[in-house]
C-alpha atoms as a PDB file:
ATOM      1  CA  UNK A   1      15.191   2.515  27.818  1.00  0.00           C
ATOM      2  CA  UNK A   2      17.804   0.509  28.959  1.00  0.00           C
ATOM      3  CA  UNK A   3      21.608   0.904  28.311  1.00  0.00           C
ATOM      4  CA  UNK A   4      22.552  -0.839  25.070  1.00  0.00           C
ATOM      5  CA  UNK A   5      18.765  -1.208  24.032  1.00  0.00           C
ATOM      6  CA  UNK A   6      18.339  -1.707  20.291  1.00  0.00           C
ATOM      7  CA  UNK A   7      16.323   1.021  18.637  1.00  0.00           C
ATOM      8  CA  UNK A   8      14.865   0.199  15.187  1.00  0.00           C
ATOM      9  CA  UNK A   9      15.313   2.477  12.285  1.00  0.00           C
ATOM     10  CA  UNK A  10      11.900   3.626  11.550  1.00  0.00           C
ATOM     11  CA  UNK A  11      10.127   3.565   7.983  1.00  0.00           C
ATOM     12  CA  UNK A  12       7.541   5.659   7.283  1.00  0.00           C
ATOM     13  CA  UNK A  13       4.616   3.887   5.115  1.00  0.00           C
ATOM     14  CA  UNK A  14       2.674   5.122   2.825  1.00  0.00           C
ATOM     15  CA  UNK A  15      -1.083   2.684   2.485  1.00  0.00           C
ATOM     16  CA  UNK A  16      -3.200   3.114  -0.067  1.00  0.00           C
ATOM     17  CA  UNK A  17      -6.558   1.663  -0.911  1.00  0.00           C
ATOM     18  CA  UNK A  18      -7.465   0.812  -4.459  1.00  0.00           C
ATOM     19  CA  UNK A  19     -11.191   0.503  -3.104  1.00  0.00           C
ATOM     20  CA  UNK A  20     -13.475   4.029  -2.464  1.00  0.00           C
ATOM     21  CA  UNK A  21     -16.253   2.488  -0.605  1.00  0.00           C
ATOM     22  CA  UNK A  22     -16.110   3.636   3.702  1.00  0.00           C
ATOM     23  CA  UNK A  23     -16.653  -0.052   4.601  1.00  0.00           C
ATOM     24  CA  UNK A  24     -13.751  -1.933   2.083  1.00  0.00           C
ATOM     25  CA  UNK A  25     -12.795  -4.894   2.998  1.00  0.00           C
ATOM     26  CA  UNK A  26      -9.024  -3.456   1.779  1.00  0.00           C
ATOM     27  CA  UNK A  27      -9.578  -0.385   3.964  1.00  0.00           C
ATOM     28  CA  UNK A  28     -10.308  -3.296   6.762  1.00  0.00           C
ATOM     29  CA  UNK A  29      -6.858  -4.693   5.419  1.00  0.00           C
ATOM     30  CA  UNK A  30      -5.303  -1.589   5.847  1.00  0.00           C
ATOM     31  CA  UNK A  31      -6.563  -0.670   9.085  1.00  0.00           C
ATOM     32  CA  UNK A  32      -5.496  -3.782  10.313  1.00  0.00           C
ATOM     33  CA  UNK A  33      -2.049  -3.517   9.358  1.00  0.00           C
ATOM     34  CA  UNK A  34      -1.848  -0.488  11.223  1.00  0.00           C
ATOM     35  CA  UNK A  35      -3.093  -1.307  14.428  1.00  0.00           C
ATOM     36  CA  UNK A  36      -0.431  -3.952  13.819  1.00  0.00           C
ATOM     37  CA  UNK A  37       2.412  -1.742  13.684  1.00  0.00           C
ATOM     38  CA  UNK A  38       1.331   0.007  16.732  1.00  0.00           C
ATOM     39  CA  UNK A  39       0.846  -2.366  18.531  1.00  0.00           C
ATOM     40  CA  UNK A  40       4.039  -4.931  18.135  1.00  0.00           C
ATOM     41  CA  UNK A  41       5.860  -3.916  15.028  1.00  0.00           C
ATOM     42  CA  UNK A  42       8.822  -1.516  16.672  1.00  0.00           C
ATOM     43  CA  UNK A  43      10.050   0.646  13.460  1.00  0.00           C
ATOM     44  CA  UNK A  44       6.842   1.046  11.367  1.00  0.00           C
ATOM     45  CA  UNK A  45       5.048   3.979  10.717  1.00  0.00           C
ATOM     46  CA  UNK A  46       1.967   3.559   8.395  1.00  0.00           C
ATOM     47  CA  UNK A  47       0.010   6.534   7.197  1.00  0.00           C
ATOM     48  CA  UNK A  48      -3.381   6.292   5.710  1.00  0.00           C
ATOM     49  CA  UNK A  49      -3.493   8.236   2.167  1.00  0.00           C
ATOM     50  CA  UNK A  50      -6.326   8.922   0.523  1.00  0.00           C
ATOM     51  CA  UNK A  51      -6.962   9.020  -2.893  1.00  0.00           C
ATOM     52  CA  UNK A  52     -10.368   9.919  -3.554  1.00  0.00           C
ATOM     53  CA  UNK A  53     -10.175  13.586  -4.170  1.00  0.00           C
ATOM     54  CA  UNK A  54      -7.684  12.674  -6.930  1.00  0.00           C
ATOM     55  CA  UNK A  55      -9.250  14.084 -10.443  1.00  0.00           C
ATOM     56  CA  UNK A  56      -8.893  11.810 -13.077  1.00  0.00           C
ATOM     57  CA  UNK A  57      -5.327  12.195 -14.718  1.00  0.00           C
ATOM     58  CA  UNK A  58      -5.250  14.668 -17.612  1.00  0.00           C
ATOM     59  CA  UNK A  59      -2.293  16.502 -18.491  1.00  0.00           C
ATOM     60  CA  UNK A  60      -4.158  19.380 -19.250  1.00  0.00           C
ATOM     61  CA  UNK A  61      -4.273  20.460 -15.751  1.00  0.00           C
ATOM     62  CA  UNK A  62      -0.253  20.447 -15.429  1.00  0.00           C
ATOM     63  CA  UNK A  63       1.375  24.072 -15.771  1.00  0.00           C
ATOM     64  CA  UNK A  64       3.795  25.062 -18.737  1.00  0.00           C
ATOM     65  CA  UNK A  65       6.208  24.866 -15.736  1.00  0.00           C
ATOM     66  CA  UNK A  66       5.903  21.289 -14.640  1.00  0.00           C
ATOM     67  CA  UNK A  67       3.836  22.561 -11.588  1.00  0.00           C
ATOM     68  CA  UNK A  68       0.925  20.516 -10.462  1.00  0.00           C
ATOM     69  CA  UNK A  69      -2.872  21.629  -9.089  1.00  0.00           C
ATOM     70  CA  UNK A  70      -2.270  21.596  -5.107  1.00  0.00           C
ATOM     71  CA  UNK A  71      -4.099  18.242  -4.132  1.00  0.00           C
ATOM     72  CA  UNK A  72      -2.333  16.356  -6.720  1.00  0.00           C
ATOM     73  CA  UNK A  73       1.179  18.249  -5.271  1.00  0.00           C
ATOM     74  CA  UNK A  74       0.308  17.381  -1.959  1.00  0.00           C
ATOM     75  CA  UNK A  75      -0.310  13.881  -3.047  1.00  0.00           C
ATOM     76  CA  UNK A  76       2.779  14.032  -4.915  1.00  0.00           C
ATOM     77  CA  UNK A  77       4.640  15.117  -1.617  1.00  0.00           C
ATOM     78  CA  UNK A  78       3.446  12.113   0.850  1.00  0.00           C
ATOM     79  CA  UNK A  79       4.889   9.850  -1.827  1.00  0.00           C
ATOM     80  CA  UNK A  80       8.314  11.154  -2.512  1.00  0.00           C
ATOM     81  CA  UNK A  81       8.527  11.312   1.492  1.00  0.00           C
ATOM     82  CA  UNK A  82       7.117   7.371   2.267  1.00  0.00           C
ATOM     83  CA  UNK A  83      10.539   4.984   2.714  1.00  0.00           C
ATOM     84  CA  UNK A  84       8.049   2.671   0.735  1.00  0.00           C
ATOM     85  CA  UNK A  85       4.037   1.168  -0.154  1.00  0.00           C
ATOM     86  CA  UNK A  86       1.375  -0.817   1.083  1.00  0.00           C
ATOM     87  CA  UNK A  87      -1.116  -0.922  -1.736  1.00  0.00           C
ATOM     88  CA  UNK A  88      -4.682  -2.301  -0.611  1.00  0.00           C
ATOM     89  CA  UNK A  89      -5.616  -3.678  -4.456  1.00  0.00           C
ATOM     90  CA  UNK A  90      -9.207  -4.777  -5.118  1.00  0.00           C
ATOM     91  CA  UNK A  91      -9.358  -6.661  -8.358  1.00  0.00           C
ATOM     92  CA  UNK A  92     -11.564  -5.394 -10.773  1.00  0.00           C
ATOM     93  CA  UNK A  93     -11.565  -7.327 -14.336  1.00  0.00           C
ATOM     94  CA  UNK A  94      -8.620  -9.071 -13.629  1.00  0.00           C
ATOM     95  CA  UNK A  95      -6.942  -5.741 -12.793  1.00  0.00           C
ATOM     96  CA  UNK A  96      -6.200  -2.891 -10.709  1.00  0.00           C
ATOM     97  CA  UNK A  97      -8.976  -0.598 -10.121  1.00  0.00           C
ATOM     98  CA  UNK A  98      -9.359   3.087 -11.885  1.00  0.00           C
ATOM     99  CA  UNK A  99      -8.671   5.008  -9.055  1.00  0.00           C
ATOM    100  CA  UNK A 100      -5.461   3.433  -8.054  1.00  0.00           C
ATOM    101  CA  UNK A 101      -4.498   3.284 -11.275  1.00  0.00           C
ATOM    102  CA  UNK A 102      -5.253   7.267 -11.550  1.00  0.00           C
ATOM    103  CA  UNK A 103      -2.835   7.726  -8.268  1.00  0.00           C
ATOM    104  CA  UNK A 104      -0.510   5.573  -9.628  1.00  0.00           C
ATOM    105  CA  UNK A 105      -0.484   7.943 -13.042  1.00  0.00           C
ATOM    106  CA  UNK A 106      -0.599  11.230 -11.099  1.00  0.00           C
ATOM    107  CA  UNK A 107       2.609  10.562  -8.789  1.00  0.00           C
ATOM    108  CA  UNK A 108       4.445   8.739 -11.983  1.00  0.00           C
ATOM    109  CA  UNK A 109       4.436  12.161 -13.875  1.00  0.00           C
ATOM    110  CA  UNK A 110       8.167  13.156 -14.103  1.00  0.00           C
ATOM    111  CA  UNK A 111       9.686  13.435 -12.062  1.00  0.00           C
ATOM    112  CA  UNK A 112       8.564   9.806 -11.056  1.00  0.00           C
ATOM    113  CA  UNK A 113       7.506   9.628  -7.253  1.00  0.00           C
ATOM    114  CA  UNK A 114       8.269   6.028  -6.761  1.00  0.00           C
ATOM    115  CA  UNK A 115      11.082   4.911  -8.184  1.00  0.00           C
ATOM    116  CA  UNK A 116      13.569   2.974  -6.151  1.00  0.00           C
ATOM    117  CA  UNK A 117      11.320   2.503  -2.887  1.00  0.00           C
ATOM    118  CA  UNK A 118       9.496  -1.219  -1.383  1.00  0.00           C
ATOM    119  CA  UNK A 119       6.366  -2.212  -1.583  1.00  0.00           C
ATOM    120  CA  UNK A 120       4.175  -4.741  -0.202  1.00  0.00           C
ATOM    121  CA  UNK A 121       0.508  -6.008  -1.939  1.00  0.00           C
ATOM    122  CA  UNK A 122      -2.295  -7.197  -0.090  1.00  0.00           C
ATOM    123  CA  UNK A 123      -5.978  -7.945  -1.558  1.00  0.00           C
ATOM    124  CA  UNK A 124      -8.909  -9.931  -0.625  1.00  0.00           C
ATOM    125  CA  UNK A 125     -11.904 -10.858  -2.642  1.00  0.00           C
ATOM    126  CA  UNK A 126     -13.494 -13.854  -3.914  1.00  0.00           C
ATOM    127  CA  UNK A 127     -12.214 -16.659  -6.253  1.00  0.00           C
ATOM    128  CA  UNK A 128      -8.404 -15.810  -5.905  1.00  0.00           C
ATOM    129  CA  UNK A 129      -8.557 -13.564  -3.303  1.00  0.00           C
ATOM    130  CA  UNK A 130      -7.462 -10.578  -5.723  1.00  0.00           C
ATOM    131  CA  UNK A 131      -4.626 -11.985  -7.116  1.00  0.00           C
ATOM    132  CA  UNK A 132      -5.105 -11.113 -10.421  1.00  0.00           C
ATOM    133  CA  UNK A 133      -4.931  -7.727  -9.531  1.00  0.00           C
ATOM    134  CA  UNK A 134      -1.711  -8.207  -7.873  1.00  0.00           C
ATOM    135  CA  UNK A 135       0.042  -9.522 -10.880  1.00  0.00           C
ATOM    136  CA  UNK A 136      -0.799  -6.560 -12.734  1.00  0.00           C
ATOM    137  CA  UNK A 137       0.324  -3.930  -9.908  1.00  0.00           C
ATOM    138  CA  UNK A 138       3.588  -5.573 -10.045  1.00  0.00           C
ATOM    139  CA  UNK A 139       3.893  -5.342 -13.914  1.00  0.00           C
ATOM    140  CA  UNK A 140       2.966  -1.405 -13.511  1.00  0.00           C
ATOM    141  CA  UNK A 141       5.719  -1.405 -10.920  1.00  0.00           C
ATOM    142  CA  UNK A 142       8.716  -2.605 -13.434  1.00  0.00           C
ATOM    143  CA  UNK A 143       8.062   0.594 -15.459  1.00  0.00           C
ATOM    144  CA  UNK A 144       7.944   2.530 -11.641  1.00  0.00           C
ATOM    145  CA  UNK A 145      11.447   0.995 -10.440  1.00  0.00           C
ATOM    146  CA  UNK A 146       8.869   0.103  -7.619  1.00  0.00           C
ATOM    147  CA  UNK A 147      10.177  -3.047  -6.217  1.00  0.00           C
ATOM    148  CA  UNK A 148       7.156  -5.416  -4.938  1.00  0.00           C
ATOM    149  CA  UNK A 149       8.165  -7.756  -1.791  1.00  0.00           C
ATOM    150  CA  UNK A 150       8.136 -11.679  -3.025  1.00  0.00           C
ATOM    151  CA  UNK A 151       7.275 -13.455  -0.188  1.00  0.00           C
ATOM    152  CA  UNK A 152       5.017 -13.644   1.967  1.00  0.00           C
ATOM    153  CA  UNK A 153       2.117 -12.954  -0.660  1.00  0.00           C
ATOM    154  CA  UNK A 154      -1.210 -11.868   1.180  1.00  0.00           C
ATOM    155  CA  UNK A 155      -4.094 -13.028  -1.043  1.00  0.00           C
ATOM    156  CA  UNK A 156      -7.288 -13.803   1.708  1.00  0.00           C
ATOM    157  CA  UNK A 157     -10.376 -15.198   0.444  1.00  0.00           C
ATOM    158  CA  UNK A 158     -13.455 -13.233   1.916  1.00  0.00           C
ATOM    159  CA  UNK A 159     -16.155 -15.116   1.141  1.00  0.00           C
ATOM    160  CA  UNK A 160     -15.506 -18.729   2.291  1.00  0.00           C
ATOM    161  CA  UNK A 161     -16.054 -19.256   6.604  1.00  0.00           C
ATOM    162  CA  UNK A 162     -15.117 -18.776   8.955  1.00  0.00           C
ATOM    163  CA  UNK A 163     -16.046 -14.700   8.556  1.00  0.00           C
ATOM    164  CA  UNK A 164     -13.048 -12.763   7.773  1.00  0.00           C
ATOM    165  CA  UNK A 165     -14.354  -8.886   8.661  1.00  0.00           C
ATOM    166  CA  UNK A 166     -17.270  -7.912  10.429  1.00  0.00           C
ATOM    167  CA  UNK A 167     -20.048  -5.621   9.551  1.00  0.00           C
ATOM    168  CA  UNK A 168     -17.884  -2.492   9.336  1.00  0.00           C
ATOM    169  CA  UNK A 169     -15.070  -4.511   7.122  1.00  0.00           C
ATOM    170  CA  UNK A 170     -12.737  -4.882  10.223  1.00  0.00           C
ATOM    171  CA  UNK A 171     -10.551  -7.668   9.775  1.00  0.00           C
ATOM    172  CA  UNK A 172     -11.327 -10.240  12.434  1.00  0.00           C
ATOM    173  CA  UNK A 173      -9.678 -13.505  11.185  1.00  0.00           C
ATOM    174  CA  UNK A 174      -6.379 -14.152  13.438  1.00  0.00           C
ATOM    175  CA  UNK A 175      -4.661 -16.632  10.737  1.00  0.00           C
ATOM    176  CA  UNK A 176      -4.640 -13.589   8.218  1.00  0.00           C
ATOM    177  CA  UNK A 177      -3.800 -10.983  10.821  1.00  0.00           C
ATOM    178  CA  UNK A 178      -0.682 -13.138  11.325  1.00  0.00           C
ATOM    179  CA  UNK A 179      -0.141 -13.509   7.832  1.00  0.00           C
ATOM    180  CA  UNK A 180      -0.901 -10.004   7.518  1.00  0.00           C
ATOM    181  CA  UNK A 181       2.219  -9.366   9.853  1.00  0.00           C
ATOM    182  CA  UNK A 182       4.677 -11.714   8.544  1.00  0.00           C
ATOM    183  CA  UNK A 183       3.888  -9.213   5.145  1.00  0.00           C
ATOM    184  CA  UNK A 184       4.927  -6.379   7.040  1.00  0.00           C
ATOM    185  CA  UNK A 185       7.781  -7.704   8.636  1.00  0.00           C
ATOM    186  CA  UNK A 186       9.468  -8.472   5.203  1.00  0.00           C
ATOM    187  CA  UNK A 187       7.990  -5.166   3.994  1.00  0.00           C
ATOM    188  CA  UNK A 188      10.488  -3.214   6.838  1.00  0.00           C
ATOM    189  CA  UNK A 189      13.411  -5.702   6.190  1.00  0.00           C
ATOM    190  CA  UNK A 190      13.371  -5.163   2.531  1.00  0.00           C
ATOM    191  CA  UNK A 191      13.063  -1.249   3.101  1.00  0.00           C
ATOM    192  CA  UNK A 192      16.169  -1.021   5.233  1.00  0.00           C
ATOM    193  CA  UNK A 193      18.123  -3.294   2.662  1.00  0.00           C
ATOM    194  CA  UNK A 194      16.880  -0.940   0.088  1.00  0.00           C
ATOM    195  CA  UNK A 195      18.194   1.704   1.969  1.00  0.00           C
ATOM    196  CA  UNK A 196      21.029   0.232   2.913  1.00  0.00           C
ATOM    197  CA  UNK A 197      20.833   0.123   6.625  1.00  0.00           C
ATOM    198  CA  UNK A 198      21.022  -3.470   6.872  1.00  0.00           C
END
């Protein structure tokens, strides 16, 4: 490195994928947000969590001591570490989908996981793209003291050409891979002013 080279502060990202299903258009989403950041976003870290061994939330499987069964600790653990959230959000009935929803519960359980960090939405789908689903996320996120990025919003309509993903649900358009970095970009901005290193 050269004398007097800047080094970005690096954030470490948490993404998470409302969808289950291996070929997701959202897990495209995600995917492509991380070959992003490794490939010209200096200062992001994005780690790919996975939420489908979550069981459905029921307090019955807390301990008298506040302790939690060990996949829902560990999950518990990558959050309170992430600087902040991508969430990959599928709408389903106008809202969120059950297992995000379930992840969201688990890691809310005091002592809240989330409060006070950044967050960035993305979704894709037909009609609106998934936008309903956003709106919800960020009323959830009031309660969280999760505080959602404004602008850009990423809402990509799948369905209407040119193709978006390919067979696999990699994300091939290069307007919403652009987009798709712009989100990012404001996502690590409002992170470091969060954290008051800007």
């Amino acid at each position: 490195m050269a004398a007097g080279a800047t080094v970005n502060p690096v954030i470490n990202v948490a993404a998470i994928c409302g969808s289950l299903r291996k070929a997701s258009y959202h897990r495209g989403l995600l995917r492509a947000a991380m070959e992003i950041s490794k490939e010209s976003m200096n200062g992001i870290k994005i780690e790919y969590i996975d939420i489908s061994a979550l069981p459905m939330l029921n307090t019955d499987l807390e301990g008298a001591d506040g302790s939690f069964p060990p996949v829902i600790e560990a999950f518990r653990q990558t959050i309170r570490e992430a600087d902040s959230f991508i969430f990959a959000s599928p709408e389903y009935n106008y809202s969120v989908t059950a297992p995000l929803k379930n992840a969201i519960d688990w890691a809310s359980r005091p002592p809240n996981c989330w409060g006070d960090k950044a967050a960035a939405i993305i979704s894709t789908g037909g009609g609106f793209g998934g936008g309903r689903s956003q709106y919800h996320l960020r009323q959830i996120g009031v309660y969280l003291d999760l505080h959602f990025i404004n602008k850009p919003e990423f809402f990509l309509k799948a369905f209407e050409p040119p193709a978006k993903f390919d067979s696999h649900g990699n994300l091939i358009d290069p307007e919403a891979k652009e987009k798709l970095k712009q989100v990012l970009a404001s996502l690590y901005a409002f992170t470091l002013r969060l954290k008051g290193k800007c």
